[in-house]
C-alpha atoms as a PDB file:
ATOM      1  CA  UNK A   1     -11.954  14.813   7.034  1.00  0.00           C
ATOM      2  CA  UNK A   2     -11.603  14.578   3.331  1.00  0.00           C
ATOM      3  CA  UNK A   3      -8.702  11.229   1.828  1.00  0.00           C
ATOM      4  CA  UNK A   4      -7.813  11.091  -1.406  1.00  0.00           C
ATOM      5  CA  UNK A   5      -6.623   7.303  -1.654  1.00  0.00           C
ATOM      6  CA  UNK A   6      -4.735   6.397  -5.512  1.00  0.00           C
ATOM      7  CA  UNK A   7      -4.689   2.958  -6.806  1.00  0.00           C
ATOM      8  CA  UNK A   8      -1.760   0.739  -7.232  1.00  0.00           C
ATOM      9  CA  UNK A   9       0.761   2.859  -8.615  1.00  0.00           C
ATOM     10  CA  UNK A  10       2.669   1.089 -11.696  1.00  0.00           C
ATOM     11  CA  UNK A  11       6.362   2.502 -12.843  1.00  0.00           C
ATOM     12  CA  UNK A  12       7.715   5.232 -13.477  1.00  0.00           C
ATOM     13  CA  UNK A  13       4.675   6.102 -15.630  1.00  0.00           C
ATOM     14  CA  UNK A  14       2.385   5.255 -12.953  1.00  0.00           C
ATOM     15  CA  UNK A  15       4.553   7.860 -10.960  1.00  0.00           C
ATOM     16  CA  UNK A  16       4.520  10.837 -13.660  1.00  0.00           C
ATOM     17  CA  UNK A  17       0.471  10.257 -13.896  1.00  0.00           C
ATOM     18  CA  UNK A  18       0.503  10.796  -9.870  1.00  0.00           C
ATOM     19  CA  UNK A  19       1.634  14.428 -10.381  1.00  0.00           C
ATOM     20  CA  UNK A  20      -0.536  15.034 -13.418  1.00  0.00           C
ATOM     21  CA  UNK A  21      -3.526  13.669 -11.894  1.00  0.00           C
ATOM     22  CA  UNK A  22      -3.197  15.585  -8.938  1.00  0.00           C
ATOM     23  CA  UNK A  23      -2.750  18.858 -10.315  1.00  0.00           C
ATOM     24  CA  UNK A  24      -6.068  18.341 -12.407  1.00  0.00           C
ATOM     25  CA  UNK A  25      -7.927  17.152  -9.412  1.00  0.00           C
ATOM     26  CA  UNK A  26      -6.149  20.205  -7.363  1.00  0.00           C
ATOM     27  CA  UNK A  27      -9.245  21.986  -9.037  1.00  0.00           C
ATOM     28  CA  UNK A  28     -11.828  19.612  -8.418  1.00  0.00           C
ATOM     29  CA  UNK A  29     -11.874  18.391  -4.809  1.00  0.00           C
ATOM     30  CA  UNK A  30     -10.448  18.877  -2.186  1.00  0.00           C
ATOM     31  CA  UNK A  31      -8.537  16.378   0.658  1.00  0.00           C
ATOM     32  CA  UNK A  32      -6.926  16.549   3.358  1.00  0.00           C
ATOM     33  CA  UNK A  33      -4.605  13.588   3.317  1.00  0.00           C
ATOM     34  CA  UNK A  34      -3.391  11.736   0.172  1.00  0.00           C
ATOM     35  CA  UNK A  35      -2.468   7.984   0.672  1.00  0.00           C
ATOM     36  CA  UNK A  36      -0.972   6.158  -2.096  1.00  0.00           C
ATOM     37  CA  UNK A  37      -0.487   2.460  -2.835  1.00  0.00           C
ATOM     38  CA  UNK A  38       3.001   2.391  -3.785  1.00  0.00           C
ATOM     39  CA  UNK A  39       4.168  -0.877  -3.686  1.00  0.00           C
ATOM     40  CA  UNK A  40       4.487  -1.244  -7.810  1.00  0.00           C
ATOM     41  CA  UNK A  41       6.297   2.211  -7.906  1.00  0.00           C
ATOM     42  CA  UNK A  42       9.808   1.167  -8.783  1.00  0.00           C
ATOM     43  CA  UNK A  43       9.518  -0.368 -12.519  1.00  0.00           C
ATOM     44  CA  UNK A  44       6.296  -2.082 -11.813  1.00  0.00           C
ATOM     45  CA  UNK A  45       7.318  -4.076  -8.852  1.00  0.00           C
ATOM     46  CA  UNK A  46       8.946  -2.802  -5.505  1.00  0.00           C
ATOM     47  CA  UNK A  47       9.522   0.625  -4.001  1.00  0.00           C
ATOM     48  CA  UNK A  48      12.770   2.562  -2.978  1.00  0.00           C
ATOM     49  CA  UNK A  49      12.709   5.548  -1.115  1.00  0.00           C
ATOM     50  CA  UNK A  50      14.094   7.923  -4.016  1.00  0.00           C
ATOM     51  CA  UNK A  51      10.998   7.394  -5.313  1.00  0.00           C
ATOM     52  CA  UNK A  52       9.085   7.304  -2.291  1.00  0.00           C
ATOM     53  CA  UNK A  53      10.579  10.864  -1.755  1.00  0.00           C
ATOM     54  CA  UNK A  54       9.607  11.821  -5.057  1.00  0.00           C
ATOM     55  CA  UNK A  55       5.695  10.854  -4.280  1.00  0.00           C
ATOM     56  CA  UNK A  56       5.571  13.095  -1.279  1.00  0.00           C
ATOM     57  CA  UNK A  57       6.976  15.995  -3.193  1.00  0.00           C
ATOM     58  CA  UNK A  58       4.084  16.157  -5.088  1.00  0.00           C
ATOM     59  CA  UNK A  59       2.058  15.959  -2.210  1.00  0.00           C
ATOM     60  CA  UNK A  60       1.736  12.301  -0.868  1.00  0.00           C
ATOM     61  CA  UNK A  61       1.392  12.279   2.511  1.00  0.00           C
ATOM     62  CA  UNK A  62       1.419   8.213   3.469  1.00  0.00           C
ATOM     63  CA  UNK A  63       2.201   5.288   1.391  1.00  0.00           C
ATOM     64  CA  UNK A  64       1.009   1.796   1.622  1.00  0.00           C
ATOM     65  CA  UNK A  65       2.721  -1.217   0.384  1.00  0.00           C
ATOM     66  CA  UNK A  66       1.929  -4.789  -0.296  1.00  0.00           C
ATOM     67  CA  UNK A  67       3.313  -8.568  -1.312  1.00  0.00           C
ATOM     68  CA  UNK A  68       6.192  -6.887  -3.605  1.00  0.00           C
ATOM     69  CA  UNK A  69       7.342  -4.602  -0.579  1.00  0.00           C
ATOM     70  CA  UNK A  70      10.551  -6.543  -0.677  1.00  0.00           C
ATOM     71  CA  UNK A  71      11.102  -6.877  -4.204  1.00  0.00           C
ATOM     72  CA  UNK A  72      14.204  -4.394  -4.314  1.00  0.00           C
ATOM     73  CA  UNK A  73      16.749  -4.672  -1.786  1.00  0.00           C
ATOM     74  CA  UNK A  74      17.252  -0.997  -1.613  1.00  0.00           C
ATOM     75  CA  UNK A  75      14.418  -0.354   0.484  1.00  0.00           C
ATOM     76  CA  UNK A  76      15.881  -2.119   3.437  1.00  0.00           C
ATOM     77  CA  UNK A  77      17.767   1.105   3.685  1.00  0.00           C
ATOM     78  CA  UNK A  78      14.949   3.921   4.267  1.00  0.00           C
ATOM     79  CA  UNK A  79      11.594   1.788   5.269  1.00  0.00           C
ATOM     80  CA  UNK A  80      12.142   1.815   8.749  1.00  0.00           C
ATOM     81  CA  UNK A  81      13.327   5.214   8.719  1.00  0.00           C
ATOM     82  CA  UNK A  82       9.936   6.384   6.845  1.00  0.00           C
ATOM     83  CA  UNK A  83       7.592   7.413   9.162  1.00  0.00           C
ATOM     84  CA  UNK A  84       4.857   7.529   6.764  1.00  0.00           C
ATOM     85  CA  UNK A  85       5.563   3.943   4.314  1.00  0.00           C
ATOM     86  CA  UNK A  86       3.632   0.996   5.705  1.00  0.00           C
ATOM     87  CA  UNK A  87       4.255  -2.602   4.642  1.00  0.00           C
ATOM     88  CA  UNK A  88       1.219  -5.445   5.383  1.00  0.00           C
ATOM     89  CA  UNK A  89       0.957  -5.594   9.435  1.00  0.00           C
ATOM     90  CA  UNK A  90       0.116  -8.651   9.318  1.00  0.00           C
ATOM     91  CA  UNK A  91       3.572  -9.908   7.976  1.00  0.00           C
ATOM     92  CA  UNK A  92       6.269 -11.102  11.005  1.00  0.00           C
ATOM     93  CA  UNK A  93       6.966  -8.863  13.304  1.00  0.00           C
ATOM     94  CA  UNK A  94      10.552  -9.247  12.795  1.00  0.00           C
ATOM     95  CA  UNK A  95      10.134  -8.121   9.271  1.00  0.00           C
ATOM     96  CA  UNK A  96      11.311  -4.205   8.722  1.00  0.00           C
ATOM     97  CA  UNK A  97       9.153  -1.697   8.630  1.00  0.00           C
ATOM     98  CA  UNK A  98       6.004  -0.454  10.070  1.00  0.00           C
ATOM     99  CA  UNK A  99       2.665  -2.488   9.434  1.00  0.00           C
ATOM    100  CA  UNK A 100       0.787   1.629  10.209  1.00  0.00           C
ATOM    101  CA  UNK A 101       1.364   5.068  10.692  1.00  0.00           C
ATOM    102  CA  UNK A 102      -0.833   8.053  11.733  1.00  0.00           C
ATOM    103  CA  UNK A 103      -1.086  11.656   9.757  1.00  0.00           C
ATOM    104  CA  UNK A 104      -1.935  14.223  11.980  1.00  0.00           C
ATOM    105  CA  UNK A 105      -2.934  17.760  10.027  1.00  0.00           C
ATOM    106  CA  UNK A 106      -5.243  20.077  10.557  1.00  0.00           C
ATOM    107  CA  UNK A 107      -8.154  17.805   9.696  1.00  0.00           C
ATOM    108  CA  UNK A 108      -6.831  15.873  13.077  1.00  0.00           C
ATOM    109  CA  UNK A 109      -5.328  12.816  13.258  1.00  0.00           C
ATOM    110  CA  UNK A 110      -5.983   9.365  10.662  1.00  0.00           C
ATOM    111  CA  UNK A 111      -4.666   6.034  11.546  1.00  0.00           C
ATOM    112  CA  UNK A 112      -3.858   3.889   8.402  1.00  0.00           C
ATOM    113  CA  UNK A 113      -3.155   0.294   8.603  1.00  0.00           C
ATOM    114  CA  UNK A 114      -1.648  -1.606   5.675  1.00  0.00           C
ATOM    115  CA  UNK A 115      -2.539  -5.723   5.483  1.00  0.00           C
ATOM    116  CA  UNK A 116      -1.902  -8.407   3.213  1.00  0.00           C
ATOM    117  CA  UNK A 117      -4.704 -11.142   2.453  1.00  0.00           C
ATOM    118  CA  UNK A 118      -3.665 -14.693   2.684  1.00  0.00           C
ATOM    119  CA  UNK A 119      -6.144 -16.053  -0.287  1.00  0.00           C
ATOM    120  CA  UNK A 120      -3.876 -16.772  -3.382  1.00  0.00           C
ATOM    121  CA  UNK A 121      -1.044 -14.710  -1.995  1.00  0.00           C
ATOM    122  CA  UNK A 122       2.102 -15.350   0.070  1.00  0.00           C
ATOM    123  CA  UNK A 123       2.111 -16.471   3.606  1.00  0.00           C
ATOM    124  CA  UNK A 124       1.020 -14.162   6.384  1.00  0.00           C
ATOM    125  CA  UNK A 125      -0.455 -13.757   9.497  1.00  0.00           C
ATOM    126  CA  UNK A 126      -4.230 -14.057   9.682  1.00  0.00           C
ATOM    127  CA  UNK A 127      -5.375 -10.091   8.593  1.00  0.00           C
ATOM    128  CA  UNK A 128      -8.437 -10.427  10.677  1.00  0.00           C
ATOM    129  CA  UNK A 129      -6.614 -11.089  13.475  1.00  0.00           C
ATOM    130  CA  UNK A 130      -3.823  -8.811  13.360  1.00  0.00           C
ATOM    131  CA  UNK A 131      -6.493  -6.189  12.830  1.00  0.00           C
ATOM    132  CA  UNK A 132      -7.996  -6.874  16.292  1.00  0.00           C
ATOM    133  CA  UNK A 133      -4.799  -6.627  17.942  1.00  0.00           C
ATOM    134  CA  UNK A 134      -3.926  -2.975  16.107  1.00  0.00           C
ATOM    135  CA  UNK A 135      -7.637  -1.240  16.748  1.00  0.00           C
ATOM    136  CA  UNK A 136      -7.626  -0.750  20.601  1.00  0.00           C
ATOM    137  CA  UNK A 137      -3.865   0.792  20.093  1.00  0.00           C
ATOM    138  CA  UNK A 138      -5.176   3.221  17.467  1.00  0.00           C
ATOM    139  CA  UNK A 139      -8.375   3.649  19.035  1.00  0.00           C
ATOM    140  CA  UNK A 140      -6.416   5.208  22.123  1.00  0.00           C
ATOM    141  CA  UNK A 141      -5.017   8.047  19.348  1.00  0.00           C
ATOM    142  CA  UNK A 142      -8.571   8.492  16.947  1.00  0.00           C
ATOM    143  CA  UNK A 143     -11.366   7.272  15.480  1.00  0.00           C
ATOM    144  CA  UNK A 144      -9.957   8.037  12.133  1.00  0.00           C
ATOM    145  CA  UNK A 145      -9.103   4.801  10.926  1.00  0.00           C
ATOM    146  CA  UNK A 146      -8.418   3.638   6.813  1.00  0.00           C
ATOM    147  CA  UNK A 147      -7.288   0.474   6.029  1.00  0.00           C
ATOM    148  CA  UNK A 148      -5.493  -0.474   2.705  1.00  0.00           C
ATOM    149  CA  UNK A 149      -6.242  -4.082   2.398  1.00  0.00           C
ATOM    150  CA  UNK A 150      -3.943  -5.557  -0.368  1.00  0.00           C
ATOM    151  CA  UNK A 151      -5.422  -8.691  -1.810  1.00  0.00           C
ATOM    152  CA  UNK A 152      -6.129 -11.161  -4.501  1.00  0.00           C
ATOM    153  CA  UNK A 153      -9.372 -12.314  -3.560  1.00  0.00           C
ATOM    154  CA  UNK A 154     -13.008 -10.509  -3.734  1.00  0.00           C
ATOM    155  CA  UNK A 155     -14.533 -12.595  -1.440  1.00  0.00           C
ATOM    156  CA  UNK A 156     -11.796 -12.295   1.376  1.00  0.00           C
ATOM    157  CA  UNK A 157     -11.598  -8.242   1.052  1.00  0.00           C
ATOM    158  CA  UNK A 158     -15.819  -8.110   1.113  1.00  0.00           C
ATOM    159  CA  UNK A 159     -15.528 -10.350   4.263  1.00  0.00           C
ATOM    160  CA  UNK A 160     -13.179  -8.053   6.050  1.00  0.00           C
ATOM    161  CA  UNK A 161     -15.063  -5.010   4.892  1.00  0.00           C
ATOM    162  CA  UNK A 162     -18.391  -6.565   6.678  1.00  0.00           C
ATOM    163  CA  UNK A 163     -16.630  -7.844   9.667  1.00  0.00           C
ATOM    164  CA  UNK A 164     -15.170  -4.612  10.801  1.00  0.00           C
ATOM    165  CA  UNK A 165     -18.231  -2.459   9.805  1.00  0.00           C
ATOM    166  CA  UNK A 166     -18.593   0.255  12.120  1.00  0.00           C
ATOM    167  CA  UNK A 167     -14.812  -0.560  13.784  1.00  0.00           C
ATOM    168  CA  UNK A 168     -12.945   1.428  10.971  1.00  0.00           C
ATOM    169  CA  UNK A 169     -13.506   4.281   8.646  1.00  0.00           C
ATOM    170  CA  UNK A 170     -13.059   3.040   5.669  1.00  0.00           C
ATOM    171  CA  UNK A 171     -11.505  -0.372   3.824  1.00  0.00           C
ATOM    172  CA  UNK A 172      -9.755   0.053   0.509  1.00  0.00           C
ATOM    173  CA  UNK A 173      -8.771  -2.879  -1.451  1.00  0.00           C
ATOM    174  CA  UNK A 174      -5.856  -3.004  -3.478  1.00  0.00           C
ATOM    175  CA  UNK A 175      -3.659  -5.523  -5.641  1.00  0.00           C
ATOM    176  CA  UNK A 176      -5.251  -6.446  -8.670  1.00  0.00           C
ATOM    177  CA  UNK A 177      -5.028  -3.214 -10.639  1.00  0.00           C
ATOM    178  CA  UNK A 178      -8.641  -3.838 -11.402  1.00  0.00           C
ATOM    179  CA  UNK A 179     -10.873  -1.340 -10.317  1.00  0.00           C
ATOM    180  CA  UNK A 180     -14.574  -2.374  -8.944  1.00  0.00           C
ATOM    181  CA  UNK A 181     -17.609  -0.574  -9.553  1.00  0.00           C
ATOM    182  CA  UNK A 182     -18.908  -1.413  -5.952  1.00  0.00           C
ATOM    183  CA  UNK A 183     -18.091   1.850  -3.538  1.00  0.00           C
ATOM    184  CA  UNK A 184     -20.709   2.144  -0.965  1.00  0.00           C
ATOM    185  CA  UNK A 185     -20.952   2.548   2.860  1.00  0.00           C
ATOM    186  CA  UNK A 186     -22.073  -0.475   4.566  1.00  0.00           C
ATOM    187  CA  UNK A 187     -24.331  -0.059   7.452  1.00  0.00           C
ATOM    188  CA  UNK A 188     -22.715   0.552  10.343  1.00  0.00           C
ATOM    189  CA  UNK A 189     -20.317   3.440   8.433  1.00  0.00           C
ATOM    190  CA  UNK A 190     -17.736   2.163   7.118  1.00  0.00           C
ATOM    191  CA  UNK A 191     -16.633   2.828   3.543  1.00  0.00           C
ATOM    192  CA  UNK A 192     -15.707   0.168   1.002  1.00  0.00           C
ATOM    193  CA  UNK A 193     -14.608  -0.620  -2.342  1.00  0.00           C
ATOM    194  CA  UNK A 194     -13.370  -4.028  -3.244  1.00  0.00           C
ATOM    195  CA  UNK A 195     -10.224  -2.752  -5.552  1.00  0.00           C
ATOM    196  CA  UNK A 196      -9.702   1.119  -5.712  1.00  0.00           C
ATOM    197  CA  UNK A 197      -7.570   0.045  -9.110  1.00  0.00           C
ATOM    198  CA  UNK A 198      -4.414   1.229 -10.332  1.00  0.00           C
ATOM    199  CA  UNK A 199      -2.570   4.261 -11.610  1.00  0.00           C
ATOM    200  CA  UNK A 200      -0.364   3.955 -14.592  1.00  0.00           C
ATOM    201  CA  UNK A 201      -0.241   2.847 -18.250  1.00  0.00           C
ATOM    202  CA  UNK A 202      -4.123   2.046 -19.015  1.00  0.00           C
ATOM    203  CA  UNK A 203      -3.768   0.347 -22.241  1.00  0.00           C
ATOM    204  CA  UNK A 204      -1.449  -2.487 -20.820  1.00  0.00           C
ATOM    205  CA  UNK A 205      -2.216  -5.476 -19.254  1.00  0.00           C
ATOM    206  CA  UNK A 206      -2.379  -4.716 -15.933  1.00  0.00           C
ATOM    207  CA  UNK A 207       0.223  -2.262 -16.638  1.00  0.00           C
ATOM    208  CA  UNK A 208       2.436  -3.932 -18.413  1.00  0.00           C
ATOM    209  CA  UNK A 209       3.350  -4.422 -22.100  1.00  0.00           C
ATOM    210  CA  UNK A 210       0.262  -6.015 -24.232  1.00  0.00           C
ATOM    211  CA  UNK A 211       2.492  -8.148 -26.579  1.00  0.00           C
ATOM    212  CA  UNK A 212       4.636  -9.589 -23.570  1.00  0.00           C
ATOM    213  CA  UNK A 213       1.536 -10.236 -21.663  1.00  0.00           C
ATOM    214  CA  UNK A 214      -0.538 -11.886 -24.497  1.00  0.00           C
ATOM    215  CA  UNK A 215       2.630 -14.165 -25.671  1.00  0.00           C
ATOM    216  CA  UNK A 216       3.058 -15.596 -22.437  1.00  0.00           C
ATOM    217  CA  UNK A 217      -0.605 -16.690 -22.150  1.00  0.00           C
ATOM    218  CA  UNK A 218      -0.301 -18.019 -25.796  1.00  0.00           C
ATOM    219  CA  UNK A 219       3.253 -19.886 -25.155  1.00  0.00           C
ATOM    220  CA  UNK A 220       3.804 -20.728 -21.762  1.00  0.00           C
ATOM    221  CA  UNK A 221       6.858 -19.870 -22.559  1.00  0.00           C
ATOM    222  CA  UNK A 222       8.385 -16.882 -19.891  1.00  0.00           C
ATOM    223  CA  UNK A 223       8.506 -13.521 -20.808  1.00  0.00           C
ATOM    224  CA  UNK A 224      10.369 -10.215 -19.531  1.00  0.00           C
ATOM    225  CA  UNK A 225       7.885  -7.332 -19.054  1.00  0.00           C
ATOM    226  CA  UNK A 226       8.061  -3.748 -19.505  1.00  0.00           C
ATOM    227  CA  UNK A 227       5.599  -1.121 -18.915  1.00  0.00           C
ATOM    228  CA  UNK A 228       3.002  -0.639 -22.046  1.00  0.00           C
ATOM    229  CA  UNK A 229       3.188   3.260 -23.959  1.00  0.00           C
ATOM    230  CA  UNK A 230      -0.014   4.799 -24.872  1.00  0.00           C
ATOM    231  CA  UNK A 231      -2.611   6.343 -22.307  1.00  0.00           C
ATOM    232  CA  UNK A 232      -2.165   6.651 -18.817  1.00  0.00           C
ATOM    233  CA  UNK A 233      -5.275   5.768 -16.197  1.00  0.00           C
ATOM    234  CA  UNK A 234      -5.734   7.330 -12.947  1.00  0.00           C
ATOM    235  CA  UNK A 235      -7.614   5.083 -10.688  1.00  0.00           C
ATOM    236  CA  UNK A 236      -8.541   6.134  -6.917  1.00  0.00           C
ATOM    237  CA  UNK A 237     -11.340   6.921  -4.047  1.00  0.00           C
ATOM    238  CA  UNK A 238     -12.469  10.226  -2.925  1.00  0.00           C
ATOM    239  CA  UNK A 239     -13.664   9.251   1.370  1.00  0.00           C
ATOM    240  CA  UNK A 240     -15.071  11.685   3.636  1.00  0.00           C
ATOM    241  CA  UNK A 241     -14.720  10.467   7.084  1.00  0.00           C
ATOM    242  CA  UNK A 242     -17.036  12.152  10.537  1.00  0.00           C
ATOM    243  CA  UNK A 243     -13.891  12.655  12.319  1.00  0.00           C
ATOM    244  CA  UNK A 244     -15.729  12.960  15.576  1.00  0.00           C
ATOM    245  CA  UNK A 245     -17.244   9.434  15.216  1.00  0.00           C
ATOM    246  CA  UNK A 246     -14.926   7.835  12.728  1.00  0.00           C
ATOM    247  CA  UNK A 247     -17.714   6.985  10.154  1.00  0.00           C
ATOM    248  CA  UNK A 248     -17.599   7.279   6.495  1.00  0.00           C
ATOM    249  CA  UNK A 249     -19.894  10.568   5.314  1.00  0.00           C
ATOM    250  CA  UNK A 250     -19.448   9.653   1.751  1.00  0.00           C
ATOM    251  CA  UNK A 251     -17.132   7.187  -0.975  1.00  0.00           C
ATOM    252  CA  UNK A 252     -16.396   8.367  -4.669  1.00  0.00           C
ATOM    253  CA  UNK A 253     -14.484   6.701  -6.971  1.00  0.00           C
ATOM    254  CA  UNK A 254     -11.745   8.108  -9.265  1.00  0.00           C
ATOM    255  CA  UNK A 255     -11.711   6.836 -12.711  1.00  0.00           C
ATOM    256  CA  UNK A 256     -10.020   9.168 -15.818  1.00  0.00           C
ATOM    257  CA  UNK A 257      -7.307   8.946 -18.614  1.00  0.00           C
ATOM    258  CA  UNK A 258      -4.218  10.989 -19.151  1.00  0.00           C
ATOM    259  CA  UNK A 259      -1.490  11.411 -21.738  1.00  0.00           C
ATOM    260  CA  UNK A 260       1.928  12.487 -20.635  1.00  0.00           C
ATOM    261  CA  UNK A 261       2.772  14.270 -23.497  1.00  0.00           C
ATOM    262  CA  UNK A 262      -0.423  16.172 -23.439  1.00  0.00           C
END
């Protein structure tokens, strides 16, 4: 089982390079399921399903969310509806939404679970735990398992990574739009890489506009941003999972520039 997983998607820009990037990498690997961190989609923060509908027109096939899952109101009216959108599990169960979802293709069935960290971000349930409490109920459909763990923190995405070594397929981190050099598969099988990065407008600051960014760190003083022109960057990780034990085969990381008016 081949997973193409893309990097924090960022605007509408962030969107277009999506469909660019995949029909360049249409003839250079292949996957069987594409999961997408789409929680930035919508103007660099929040989601709505317009766009999420967009996304798996051009061949999405599950998207994971994060801490700005509820940053538009409009997606009150689709996420539970959206059998393939996950928002952090570990966020209250009274909260809309699904915290996973499984794709079942031809390549057989993947579980993906989406969780929020707690270091630096907003308050949650413990990930670790929720975790235990979601991998005997997946376990019972496949060993498949990919887990999209949104957070600020190195240290507390490296700790989950080595904790559930061996228990799922593979840990992506997402969330800083940062992409680590660091893809490997620990011991036991399991595939990790601290921050898969993002997709979107590469010669921003973290996507957004430089001059916005820069004067707020020069004068305190707040700022409205906007997405920065220029090059786009494709950030994401290439997994091949044993679906008949659930271990990682193999990790690549996904790391090229793009122009939209190329």
């Amino acid at each position: 089982m081949k997973i193409l997983f893309i990097g924090d998607i960022f605007a509408k820009q962030g969107v277009l390079t999506v469909q660019k990037g995949l029909s360049k990498l249409k003839n250079e690997i292949r996957w069987d399921y594409c999961i997408a961190n789409g929680e930035n989609a919508a103007a660099g923060k929040g989601i709505n399903g317009r766009i999420a509908s967009e996304l798996y027109d051009m061949g999405v096939d599950g998207i994971t969310l994060g801490n700005h899952v509820w940053a538009r109101d409009e997606i009150l009216y689709s996420i539970d509806s959206d059998p393939y959108m996950a928002r952090p599990a570990n966020y209250s169960k009274q909260s809309p939404g699904r915290g996973r979802f499984i794709l079942d293709g031809k390549a057989g069935p993947l579980a993906v679970i989406n969780l929020s960290g707690r270091v630096y971000m907003q308050p949650c349930n413990c990930p670790f735990e929720t975790c235990e409490e979601e991998l005997p109920k997946i376990k019972e459909i496949t060993k498949s398992v990919l887990v999209d763990f949104h957070g600020e923190a190195t240290s507390e995405k490296c700790a989950f990574a080595w904790h559930f070594d061996g228990r799922v397929s593979a840990v992506a981190g997402t969330h800083t739009h940062v992409q680590t050099a660091d893809e490997r598969i620990l011991p036991f099988g399991t595939a990790f890489i601290t921050d898969v990065g993002m997709t979107g407008p590469g010669e921003g600051i973290l996507g957004t506009d430089r001059d916005s960014s820069i004067s707020r760190f020069v004068t305190g003083m707040p700022v409205k941003f906007s997405p920065q022109k220029g090059e786009m960057i494709f950030n994401g990780a290439h997994i091949e999972i044993d679906d008949k034990t659930g271990k990682a085969l193999r990790i690549n990381r996904l790391n090229f520039t793009l122009r939209l008016d190329d």
